[in-house]
N, C-alpha and C. Protein backbone atom coordinates (compact mmCIF):
# COMPACT_ATOMS: atom_id res chain seq x y z
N UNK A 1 78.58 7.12 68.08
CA UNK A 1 78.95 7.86 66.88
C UNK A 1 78.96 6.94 65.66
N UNK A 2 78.83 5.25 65.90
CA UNK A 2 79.40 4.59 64.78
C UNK A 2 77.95 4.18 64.04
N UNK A 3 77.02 4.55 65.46
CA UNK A 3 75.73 3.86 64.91
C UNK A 3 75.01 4.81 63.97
N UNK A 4 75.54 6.00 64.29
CA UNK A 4 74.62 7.17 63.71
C UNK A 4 75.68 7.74 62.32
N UNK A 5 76.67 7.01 61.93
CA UNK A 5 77.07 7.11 60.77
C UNK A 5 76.88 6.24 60.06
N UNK A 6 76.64 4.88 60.48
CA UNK A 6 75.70 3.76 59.70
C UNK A 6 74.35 3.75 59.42
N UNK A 7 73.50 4.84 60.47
CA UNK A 7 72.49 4.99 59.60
C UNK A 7 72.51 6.18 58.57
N UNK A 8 73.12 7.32 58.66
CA UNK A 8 73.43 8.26 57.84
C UNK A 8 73.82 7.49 56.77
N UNK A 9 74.59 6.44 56.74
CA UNK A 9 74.81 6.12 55.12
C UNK A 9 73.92 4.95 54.55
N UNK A 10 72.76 4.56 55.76
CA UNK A 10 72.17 3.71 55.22
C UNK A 10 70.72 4.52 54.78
N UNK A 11 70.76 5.69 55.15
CA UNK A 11 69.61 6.86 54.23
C UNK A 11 69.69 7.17 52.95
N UNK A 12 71.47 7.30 53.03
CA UNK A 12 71.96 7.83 51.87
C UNK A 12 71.48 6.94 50.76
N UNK A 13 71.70 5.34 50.93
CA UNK A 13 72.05 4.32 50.06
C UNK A 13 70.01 4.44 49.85
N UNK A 14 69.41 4.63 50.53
CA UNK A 14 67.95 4.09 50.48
C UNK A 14 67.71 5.59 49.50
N UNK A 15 67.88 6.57 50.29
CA UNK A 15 67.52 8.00 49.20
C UNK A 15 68.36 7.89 47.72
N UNK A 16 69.34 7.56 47.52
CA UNK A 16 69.43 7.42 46.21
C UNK A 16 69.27 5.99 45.44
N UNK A 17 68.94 5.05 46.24
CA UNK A 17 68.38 3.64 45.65
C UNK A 17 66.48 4.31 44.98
N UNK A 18 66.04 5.37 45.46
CA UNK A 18 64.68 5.78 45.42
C UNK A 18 64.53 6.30 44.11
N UNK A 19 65.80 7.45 43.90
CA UNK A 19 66.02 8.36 43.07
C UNK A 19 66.94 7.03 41.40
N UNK A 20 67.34 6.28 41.97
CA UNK A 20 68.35 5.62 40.80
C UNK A 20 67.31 4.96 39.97
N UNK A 21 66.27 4.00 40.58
CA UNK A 21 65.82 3.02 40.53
C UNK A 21 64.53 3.42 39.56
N UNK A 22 64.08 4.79 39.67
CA UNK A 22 62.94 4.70 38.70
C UNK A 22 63.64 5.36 37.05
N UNK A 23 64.73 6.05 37.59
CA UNK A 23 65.29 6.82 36.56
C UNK A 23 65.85 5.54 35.52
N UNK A 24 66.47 4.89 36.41
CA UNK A 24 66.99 3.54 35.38
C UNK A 24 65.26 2.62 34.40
N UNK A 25 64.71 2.77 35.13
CA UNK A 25 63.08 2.05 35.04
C UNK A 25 62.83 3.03 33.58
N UNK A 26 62.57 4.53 33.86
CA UNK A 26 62.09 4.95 32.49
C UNK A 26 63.05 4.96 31.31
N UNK A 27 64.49 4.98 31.63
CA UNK A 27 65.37 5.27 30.36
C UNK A 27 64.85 3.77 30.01
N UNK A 28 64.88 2.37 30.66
CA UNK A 28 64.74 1.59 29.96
C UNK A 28 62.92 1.30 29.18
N UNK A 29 62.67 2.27 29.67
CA UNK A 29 60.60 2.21 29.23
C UNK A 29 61.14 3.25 27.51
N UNK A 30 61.96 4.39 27.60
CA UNK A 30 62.32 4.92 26.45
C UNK A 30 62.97 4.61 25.56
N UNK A 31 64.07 4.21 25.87
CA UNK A 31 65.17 2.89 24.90
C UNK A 31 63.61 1.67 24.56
N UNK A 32 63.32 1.09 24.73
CA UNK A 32 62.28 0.00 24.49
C UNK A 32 61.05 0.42 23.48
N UNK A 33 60.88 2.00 24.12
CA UNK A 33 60.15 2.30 23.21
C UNK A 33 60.40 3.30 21.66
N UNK A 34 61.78 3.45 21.88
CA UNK A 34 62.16 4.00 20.20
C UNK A 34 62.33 2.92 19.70
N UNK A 35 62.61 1.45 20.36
CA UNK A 35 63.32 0.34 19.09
C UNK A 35 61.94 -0.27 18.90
N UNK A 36 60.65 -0.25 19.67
CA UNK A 36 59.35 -0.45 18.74
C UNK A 36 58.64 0.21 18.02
N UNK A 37 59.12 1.78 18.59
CA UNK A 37 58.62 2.75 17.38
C UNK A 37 59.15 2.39 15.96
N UNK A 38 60.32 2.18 15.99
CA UNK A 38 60.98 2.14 14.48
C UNK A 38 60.65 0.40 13.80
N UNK A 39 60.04 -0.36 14.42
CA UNK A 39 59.56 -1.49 14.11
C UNK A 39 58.58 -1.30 13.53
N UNK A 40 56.91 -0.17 14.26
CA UNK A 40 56.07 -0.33 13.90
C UNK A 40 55.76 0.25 12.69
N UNK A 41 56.81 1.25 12.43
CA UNK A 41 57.01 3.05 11.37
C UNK A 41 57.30 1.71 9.60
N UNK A 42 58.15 0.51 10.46
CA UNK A 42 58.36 -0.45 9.39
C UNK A 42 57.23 -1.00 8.65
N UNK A 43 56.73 -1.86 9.57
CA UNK A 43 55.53 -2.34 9.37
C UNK A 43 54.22 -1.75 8.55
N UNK A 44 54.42 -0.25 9.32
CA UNK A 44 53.66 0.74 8.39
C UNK A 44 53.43 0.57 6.93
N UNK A 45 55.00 1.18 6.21
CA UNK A 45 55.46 0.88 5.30
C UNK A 45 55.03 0.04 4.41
N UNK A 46 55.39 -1.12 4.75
CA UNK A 46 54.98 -2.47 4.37
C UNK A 46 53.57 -2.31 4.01
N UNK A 47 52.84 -2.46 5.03
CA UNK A 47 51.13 -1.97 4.72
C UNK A 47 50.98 -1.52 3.38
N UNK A 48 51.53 0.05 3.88
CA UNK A 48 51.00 0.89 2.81
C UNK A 48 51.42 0.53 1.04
N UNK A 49 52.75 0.16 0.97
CA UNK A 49 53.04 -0.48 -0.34
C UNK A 49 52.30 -1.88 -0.77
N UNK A 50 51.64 -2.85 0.46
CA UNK A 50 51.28 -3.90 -0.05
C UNK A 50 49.69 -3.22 -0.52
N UNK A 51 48.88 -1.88 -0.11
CA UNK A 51 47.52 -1.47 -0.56
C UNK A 51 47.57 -0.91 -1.71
């Protein structure tokens, strides 16, 4: 009984290590990519006032 509740929670830990791991992956691909959006929107700027 002890073995088959250690693997039951070692599914658990692998099924939501599956589910955690990409979700953490894109918030940080989205956070990364609004603080270079608003870099490049700068840069823009710049451009266009230095033409």
């Amino acid at each position: 009984m002890k073995a088959l509740r250690t693997v039951a929670v070692a599914l658990g830990v692998t099924l939501g290590a599956l589910i955690v791991i990409p979700l953490v992956v894109l918030a940080g691909l989205f956070v990364w990519l609004k603080l270079t959006e608003e870099d490049d929107e700068e840069a823009l700027e710049l451009e266009q006032e230095g033409i």
